[in-house]
PDB file of N, CA and C in Angstrom:
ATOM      1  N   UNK A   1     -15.978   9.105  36.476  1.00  0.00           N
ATOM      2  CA  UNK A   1     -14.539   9.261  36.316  1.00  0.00           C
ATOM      3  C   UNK A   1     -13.991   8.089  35.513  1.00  0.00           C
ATOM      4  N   UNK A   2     -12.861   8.463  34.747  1.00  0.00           N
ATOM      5  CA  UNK A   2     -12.619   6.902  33.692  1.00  0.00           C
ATOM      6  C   UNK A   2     -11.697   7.005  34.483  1.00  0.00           C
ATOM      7  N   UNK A   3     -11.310   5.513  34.204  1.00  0.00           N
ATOM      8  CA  UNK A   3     -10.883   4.793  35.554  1.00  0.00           C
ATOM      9  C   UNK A   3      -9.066   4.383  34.104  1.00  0.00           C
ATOM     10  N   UNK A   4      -7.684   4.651  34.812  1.00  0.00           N
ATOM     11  CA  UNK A   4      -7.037   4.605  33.748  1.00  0.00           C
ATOM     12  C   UNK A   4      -6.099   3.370  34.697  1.00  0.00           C
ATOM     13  N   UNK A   5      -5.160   3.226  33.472  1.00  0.00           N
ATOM     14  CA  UNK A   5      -4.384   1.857  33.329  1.00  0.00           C
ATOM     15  C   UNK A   5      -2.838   2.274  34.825  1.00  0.00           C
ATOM     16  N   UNK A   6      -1.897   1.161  34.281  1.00  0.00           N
ATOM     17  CA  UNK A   6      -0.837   2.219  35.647  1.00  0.00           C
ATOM     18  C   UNK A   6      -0.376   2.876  34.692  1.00  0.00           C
ATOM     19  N   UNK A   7      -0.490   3.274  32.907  1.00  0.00           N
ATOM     20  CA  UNK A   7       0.207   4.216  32.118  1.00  0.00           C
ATOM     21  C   UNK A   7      -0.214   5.438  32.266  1.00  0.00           C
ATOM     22  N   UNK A   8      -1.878   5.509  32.960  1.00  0.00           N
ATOM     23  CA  UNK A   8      -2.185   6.491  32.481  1.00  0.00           C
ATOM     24  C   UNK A   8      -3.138   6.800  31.710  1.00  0.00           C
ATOM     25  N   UNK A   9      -3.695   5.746  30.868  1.00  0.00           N
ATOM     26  CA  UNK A   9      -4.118   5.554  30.071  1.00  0.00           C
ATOM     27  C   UNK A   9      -5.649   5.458  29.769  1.00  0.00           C
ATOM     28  N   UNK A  10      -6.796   5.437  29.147  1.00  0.00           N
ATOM     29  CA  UNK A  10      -7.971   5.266  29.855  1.00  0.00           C
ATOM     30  C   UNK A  10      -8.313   4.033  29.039  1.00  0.00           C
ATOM     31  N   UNK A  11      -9.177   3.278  28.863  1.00  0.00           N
ATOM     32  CA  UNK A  11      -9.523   2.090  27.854  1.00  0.00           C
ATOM     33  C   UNK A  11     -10.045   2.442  26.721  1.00  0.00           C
ATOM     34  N   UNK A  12     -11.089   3.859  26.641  1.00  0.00           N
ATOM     35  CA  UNK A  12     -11.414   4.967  25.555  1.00  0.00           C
ATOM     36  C   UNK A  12      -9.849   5.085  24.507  1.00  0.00           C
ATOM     37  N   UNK A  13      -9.334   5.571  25.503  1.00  0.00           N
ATOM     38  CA  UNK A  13      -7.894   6.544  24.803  1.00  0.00           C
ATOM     39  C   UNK A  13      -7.234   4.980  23.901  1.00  0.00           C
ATOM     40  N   UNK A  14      -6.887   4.156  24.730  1.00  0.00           N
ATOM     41  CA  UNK A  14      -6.488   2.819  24.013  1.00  0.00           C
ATOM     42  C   UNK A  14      -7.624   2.307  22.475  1.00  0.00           C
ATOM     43  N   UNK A  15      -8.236   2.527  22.696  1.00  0.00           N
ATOM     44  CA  UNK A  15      -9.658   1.613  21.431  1.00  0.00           C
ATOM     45  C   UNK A  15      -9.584   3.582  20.373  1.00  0.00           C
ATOM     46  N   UNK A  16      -9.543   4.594  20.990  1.00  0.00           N
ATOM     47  CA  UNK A  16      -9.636   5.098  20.116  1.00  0.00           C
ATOM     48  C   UNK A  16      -8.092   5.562  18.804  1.00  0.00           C
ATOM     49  N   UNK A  17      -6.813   4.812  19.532  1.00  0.00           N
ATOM     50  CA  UNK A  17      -5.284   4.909  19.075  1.00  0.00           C
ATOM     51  C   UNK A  17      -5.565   3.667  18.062  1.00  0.00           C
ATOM     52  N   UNK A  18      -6.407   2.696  18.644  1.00  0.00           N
ATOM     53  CA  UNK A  18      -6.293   1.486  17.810  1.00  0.00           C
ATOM     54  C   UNK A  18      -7.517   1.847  16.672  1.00  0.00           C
ATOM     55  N   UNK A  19      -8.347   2.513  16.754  1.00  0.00           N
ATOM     56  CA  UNK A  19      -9.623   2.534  15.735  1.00  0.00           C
ATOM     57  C   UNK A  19      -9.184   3.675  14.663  1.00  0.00           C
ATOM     58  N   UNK A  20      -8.841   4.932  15.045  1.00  0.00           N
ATOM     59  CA  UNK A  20      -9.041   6.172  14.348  1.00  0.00           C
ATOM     60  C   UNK A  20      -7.956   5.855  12.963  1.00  0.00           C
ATOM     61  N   UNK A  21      -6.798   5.048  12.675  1.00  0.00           N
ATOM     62  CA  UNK A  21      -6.567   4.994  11.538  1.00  0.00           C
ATOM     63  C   UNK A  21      -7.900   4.444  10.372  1.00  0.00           C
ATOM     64  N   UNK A  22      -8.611   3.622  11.219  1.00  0.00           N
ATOM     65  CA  UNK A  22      -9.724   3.005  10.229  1.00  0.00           C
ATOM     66  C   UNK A  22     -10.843   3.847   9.724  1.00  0.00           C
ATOM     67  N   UNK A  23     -11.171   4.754  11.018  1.00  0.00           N
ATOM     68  CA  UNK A  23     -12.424   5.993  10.815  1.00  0.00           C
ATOM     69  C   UNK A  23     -11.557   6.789   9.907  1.00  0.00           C
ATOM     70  N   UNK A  24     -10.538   7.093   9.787  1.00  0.00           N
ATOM     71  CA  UNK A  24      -9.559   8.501   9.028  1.00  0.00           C
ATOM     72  C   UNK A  24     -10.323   7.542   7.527  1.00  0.00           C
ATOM     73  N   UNK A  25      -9.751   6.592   7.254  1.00  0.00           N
ATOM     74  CA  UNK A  25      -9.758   5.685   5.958  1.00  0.00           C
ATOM     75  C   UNK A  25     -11.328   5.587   5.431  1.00  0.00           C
ATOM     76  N   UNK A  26     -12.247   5.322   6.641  1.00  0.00           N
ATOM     77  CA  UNK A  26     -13.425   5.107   6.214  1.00  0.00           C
ATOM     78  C   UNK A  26     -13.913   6.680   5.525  1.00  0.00           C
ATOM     79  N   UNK A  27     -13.740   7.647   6.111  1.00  0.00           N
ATOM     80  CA  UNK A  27     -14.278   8.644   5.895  1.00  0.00           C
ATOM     81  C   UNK A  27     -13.818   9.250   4.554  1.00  0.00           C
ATOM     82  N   UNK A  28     -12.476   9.258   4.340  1.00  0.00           N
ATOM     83  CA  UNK A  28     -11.400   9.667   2.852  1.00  0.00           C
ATOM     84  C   UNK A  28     -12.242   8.541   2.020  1.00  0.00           C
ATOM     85  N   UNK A  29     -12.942   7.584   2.100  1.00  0.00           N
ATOM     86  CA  UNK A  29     -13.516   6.895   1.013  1.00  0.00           C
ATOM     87  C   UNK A  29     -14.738   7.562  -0.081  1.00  0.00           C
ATOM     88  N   UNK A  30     -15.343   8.433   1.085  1.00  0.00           N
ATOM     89  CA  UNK A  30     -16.315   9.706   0.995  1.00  0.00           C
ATOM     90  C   UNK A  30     -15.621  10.864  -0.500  1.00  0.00           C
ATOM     91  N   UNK A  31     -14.617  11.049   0.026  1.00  0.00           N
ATOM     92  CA  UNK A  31     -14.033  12.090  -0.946  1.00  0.00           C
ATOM     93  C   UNK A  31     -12.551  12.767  -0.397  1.00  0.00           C
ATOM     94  N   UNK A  32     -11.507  13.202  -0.878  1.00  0.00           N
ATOM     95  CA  UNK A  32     -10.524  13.963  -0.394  1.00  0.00           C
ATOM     96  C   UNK A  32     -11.217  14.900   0.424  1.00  0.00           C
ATOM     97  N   UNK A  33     -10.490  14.819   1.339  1.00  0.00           N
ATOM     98  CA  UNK A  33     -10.313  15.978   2.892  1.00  0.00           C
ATOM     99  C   UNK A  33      -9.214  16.133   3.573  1.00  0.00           C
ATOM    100  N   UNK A  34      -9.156  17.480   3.641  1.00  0.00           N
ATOM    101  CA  UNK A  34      -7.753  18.287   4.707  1.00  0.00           C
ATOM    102  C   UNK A  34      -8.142  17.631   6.487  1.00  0.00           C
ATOM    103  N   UNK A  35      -7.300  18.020   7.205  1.00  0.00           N
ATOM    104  CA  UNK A  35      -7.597  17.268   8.105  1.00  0.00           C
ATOM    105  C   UNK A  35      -8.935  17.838   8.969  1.00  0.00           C
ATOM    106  N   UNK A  36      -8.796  19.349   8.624  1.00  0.00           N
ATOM    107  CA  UNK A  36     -10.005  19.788   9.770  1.00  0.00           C
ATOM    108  C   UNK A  36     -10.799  19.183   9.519  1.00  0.00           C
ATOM    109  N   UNK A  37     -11.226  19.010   8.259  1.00  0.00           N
ATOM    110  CA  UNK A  37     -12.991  18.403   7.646  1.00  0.00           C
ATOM    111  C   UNK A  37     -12.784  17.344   8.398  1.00  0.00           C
ATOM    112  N   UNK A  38     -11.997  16.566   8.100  1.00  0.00           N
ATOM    113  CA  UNK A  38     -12.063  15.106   9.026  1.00  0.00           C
ATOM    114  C   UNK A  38     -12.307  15.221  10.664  1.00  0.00           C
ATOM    115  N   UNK A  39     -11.525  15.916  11.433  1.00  0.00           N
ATOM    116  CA  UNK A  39     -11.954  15.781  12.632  1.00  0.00           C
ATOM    117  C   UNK A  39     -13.209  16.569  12.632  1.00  0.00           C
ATOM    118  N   UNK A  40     -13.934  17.476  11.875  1.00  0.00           N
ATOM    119  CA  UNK A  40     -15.592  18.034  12.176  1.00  0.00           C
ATOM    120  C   UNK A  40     -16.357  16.879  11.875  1.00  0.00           C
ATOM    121  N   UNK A  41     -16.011  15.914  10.849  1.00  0.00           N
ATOM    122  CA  UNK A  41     -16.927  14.998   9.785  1.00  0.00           C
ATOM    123  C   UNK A  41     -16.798  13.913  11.082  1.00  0.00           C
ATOM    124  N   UNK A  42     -16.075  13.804  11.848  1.00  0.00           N
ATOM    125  CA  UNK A  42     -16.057  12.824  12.889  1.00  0.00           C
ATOM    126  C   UNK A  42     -16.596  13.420  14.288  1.00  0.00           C
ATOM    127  N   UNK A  43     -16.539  14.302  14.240  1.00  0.00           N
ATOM    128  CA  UNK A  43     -16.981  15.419  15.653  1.00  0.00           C
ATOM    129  C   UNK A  43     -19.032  15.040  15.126  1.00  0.00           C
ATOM    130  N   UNK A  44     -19.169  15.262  14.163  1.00  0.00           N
ATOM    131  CA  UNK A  44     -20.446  15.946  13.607  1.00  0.00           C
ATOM    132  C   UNK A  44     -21.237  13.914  13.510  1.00  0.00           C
ATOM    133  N   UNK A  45     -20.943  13.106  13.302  1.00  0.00           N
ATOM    134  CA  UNK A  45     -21.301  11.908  13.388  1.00  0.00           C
ATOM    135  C   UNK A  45     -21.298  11.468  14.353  1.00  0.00           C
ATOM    136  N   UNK A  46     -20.288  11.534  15.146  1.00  0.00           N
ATOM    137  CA  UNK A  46     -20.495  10.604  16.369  1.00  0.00           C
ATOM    138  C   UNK A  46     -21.188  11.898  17.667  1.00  0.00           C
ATOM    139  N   UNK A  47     -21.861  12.569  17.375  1.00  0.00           N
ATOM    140  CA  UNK A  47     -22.460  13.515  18.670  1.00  0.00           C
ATOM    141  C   UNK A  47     -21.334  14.032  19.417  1.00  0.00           C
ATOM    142  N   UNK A  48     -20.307  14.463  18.939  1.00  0.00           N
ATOM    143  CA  UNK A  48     -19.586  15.210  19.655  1.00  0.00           C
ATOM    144  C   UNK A  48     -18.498  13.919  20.437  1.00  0.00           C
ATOM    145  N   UNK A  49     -18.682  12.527  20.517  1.00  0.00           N
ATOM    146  CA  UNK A  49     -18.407  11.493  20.990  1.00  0.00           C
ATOM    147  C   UNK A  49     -16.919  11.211  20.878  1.00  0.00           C
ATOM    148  N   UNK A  50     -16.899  11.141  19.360  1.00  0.00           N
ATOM    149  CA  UNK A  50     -15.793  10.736  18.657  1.00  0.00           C
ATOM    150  C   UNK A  50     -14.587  11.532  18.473  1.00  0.00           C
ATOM    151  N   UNK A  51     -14.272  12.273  19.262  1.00  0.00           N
ATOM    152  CA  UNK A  51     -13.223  13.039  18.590  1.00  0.00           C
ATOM    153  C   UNK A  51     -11.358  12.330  18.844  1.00  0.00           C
ATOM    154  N   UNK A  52     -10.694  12.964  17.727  1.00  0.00           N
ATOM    155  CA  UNK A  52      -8.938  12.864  17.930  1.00  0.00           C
ATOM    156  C   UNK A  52      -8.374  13.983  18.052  1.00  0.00           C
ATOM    157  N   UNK A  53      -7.713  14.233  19.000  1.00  0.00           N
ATOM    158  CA  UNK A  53      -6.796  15.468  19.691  1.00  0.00           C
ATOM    159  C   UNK A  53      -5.321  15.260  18.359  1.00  0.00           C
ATOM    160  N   UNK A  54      -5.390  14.038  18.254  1.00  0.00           N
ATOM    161  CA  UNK A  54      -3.898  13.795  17.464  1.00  0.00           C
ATOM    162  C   UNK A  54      -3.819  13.969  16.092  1.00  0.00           C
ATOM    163  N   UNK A  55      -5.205  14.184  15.502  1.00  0.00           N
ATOM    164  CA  UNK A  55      -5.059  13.667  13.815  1.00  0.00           C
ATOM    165  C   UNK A  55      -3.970  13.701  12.951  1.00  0.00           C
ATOM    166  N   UNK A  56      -3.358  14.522  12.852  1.00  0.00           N
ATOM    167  CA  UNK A  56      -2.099  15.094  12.005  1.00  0.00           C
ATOM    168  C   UNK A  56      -1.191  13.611  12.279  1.00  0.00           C
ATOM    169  N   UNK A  57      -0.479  13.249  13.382  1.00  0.00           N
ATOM    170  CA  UNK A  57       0.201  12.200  13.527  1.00  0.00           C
ATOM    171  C   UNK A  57      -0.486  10.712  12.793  1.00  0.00           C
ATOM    172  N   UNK A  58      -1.924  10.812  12.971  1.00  0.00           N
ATOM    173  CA  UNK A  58      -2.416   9.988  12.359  1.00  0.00           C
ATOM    174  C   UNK A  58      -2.289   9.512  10.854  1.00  0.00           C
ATOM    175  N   UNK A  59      -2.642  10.886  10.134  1.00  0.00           N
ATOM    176  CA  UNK A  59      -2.247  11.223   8.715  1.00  0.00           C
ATOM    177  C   UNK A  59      -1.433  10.893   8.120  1.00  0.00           C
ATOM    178  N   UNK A  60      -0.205  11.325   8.676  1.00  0.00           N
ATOM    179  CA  UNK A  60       0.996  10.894   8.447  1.00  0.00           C
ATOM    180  C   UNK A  60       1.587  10.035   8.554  1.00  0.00           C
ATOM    181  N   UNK A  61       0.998   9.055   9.734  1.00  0.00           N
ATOM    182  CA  UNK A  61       1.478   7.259   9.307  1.00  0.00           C
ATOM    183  C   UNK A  61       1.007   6.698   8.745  1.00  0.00           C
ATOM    184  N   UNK A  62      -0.519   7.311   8.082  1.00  0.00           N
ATOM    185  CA  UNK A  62      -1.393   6.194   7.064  1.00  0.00           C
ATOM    186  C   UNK A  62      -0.689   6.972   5.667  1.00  0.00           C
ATOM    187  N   UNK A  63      -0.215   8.026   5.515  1.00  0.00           N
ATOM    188  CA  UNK A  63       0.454   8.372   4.299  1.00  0.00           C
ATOM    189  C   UNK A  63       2.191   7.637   4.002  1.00  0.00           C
ATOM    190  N   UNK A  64       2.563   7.756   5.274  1.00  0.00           N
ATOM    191  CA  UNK A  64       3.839   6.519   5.264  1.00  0.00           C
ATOM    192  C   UNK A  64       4.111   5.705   4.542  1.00  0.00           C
ATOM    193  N   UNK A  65       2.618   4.588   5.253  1.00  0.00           N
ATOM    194  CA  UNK A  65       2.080   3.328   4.757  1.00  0.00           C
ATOM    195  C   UNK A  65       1.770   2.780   3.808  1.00  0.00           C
ATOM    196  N   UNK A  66       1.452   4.263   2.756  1.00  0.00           N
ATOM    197  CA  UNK A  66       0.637   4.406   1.693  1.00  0.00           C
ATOM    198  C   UNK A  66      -0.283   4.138   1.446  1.00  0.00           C
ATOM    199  N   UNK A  67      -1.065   4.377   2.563  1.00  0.00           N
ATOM    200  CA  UNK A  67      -3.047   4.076   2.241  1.00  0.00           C
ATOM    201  C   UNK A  67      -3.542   5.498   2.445  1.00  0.00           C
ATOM    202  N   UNK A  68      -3.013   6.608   2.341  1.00  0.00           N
ATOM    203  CA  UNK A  68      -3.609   7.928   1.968  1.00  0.00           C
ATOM    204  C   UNK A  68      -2.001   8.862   1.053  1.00  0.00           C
ATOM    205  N   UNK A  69      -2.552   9.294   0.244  1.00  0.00           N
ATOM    206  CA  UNK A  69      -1.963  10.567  -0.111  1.00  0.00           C
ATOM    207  C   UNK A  69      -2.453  11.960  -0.542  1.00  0.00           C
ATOM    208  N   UNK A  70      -1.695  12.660  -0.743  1.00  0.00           N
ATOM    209  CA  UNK A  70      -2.575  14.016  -0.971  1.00  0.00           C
ATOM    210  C   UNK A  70      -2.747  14.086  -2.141  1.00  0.00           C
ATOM    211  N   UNK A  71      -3.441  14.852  -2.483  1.00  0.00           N
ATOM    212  CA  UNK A  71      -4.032  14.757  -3.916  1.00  0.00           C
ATOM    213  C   UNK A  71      -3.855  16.197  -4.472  1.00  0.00           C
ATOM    214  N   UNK A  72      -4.012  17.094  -3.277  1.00  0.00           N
ATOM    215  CA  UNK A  72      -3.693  18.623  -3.849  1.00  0.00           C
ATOM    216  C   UNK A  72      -3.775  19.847  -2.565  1.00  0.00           C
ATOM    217  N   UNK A  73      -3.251  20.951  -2.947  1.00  0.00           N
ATOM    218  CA  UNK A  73      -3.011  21.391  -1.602  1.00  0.00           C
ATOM    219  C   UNK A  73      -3.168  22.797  -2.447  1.00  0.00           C
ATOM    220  N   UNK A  74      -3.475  23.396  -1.071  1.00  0.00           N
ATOM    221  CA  UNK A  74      -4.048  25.152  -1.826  1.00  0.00           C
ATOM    222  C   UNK A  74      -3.666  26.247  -0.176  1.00  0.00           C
ATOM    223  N   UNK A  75      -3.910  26.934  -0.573  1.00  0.00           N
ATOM    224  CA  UNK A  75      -3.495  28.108   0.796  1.00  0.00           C
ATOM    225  C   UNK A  75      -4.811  28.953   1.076  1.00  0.00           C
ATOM    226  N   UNK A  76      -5.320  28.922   2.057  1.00  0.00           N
ATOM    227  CA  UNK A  76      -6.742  29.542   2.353  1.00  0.00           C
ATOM    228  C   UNK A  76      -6.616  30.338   3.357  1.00  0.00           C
ATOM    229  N   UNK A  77      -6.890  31.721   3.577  1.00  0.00           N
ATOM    230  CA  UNK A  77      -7.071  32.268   4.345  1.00  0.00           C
ATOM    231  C   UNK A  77      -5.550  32.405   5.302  1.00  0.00           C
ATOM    232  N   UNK A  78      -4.373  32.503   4.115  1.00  0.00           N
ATOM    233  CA  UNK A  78      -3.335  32.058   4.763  1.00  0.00           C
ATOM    234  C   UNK A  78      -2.710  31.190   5.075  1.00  0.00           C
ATOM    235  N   UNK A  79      -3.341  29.848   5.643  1.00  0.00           N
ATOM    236  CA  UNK A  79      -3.183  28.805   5.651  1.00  0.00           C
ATOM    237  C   UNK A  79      -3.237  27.842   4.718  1.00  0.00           C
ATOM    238  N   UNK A  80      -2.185  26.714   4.669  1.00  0.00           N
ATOM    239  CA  UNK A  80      -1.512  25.612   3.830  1.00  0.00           C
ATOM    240  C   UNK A  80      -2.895  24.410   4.057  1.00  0.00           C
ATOM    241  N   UNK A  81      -3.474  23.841   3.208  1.00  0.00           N
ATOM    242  CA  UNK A  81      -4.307  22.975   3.495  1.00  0.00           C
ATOM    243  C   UNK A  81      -4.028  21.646   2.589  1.00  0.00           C
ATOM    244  N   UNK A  82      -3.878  21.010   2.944  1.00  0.00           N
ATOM    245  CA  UNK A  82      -3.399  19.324   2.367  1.00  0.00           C
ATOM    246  C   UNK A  82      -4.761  19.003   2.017  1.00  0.00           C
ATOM    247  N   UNK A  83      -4.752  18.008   1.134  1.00  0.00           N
ATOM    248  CA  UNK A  83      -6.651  17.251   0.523  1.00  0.00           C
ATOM    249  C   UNK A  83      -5.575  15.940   0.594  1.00  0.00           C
ATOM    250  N   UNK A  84      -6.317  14.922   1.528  1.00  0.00           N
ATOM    251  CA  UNK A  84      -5.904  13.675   1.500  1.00  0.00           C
ATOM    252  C   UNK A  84      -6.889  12.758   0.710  1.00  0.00           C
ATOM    253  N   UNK A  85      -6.277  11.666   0.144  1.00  0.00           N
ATOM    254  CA  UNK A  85      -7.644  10.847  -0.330  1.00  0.00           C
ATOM    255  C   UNK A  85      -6.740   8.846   0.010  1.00  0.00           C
ATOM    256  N   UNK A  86      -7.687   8.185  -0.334  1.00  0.00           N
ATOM    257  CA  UNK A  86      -7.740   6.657   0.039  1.00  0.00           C
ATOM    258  C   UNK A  86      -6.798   6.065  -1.110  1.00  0.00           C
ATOM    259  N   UNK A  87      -5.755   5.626  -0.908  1.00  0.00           N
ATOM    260  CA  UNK A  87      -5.622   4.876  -1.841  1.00  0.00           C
ATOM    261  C   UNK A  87      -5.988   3.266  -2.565  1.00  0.00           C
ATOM    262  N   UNK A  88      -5.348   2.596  -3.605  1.00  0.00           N
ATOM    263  CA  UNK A  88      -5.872   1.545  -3.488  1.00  0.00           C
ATOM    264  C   UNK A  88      -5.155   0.548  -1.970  1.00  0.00           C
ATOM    265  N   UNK A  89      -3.662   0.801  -2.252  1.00  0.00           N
ATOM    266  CA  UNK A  89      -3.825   0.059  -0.919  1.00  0.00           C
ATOM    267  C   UNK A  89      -4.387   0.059   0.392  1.00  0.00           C
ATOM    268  N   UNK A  90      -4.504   1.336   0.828  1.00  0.00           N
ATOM    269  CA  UNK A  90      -5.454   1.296   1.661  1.00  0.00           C
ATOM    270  C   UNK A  90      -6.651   1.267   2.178  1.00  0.00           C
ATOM    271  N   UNK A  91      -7.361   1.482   0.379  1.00  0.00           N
ATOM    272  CA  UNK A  91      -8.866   0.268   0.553  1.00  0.00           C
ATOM    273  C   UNK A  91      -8.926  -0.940   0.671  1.00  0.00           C
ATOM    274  N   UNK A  92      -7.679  -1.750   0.819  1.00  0.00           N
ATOM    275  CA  UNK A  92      -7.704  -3.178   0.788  1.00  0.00           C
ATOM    276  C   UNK A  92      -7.426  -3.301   2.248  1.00  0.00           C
ATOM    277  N   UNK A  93      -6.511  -2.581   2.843  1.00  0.00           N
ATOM    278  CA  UNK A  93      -5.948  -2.145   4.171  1.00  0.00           C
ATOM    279  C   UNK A  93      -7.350  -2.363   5.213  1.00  0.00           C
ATOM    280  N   UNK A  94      -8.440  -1.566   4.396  1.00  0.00           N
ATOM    281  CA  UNK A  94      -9.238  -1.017   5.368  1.00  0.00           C
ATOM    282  C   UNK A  94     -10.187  -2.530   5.155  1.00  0.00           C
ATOM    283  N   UNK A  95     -10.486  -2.622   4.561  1.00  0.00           N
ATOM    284  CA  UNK A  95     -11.622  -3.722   4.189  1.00  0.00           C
ATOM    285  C   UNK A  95     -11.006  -5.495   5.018  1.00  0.00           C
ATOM    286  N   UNK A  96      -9.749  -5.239   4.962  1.00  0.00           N
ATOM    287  CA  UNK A  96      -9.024  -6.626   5.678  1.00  0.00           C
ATOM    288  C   UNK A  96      -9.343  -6.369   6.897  1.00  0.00           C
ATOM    289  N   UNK A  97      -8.828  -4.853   7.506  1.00  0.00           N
ATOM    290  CA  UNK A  97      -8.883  -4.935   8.741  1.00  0.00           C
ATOM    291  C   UNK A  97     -10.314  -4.901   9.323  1.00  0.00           C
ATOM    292  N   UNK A  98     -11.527  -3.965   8.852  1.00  0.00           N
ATOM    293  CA  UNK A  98     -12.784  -4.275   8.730  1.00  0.00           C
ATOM    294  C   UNK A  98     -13.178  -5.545   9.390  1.00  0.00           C
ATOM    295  N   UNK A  99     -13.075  -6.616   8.367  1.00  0.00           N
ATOM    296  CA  UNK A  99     -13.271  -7.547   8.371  1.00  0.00           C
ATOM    297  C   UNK A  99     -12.633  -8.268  10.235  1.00  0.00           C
ATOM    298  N   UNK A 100     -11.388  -8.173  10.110  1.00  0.00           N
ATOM    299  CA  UNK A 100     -10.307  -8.514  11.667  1.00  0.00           C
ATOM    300  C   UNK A 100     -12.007  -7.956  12.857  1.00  0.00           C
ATOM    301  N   UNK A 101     -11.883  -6.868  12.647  1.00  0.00           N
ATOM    302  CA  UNK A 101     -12.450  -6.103  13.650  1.00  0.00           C
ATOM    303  C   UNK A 101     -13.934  -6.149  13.763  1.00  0.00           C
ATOM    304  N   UNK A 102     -14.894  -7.165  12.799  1.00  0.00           N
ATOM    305  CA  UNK A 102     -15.674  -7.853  12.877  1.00  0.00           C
ATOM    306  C   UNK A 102     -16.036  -8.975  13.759  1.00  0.00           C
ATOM    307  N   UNK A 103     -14.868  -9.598  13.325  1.00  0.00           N
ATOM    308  CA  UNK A 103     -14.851 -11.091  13.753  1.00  0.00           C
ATOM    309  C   UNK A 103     -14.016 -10.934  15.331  1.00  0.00           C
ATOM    310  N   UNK A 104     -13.351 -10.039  15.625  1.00  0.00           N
ATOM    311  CA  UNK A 104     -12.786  -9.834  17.148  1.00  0.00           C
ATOM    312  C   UNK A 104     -13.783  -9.016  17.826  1.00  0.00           C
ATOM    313  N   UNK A 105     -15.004  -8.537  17.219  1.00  0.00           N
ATOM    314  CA  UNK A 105     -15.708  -7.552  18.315  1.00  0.00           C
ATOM    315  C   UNK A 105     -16.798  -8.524  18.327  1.00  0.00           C
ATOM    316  N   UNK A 106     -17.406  -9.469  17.433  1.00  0.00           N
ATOM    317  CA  UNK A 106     -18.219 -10.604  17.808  1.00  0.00           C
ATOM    318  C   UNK A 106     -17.764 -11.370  18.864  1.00  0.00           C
ATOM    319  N   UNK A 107     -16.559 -11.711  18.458  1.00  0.00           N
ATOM    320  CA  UNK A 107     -16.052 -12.755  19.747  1.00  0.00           C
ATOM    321  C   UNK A 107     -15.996 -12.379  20.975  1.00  0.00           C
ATOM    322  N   UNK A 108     -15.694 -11.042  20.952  1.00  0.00           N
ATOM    323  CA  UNK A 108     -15.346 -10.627  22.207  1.00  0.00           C
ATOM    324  C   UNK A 108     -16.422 -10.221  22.746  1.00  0.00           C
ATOM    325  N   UNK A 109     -17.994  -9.979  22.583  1.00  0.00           N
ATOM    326  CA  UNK A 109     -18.903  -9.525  22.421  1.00  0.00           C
ATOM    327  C   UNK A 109     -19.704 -10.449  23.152  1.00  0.00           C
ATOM    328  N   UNK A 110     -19.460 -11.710  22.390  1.00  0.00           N
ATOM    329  CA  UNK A 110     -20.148 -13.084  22.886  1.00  0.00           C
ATOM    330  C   UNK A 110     -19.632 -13.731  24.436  1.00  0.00           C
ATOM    331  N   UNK A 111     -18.091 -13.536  24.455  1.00  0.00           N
ATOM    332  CA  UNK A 111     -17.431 -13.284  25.866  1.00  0.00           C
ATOM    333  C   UNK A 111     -18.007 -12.924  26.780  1.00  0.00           C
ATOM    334  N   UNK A 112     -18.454 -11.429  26.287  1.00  0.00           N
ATOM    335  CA  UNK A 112     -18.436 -10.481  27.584  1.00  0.00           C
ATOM    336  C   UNK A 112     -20.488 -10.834  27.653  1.00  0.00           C
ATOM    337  N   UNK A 113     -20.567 -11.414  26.973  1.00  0.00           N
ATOM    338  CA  UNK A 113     -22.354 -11.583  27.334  1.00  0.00           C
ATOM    339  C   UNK A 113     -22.475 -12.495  28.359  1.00  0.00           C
ATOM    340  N   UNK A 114     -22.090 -13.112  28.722  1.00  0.00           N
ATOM    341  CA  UNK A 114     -22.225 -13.544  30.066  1.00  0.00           C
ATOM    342  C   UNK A 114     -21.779 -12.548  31.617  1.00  0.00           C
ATOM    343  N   UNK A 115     -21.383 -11.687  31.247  1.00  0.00           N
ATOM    344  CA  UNK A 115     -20.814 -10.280  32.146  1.00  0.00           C
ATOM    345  C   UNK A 115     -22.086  -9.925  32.914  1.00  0.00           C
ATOM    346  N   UNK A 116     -22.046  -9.937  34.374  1.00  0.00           N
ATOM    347  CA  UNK A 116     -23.516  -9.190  35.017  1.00  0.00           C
ATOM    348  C   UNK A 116     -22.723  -8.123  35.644  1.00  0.00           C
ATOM    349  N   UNK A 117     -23.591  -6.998  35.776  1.00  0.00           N
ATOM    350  CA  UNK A 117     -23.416  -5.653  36.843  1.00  0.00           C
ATOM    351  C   UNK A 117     -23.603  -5.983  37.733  1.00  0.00           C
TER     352      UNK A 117
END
């Protein structure tokens, strides 16, 4: 059972609100993608592990931000499909924060190595 915060919250659900703008970015580096591809391309890598219930909200604050925009949009099967891709700022975006999230998961890493069960 995951064990949650007094929000509610689980420590998963927290690390994955704080990570998935970076996986969205890492993956659009690959090539433009609508959002489904992205949540399968993340479903299909991490073993079923990784998934976001939210993506769309996601999208849309890294397009805000301007580290994704769409590039072209077509109608399939009825449906409206957006092609997002990386921009430059948000290859710099991603590579800074990269970097942040290097040097805070070492540290914190080295912390928790003294941790016994």
């Amino acid at each position: 059972m995951k064990k949650m915060d007094s929000t509610g919250h689980s420590f998963l659900a927290y690390f994955k609100r704080a990570t998935s703008p970076l996986l969205v970015l890492r993956l659009l580096l690959e090539g433009p993608m609508y959002g489904y591809e992205i949540s399968q391309m993340m479903k299909q890598r991490s073993g079923g592990a990784f998934t976001i219930s939210v993506l769309y909200p996601v999208l849309y604050r890294l397009e805000e931000q301007g580290y994704v925009e769409i590039v072209r949009s077509e109608v399939v099967d009825g449906r409206a499909r957006s092609y997002y891709a990386v921009t430059d700022a948000g290859r710099a975006y991603l590579e800074e924060t990269m970097q942040d999230y290097r040097m805070i998961s070492g540290i914190f890493d080295g912390l928790m190595g003294g941790e016994h069960d």
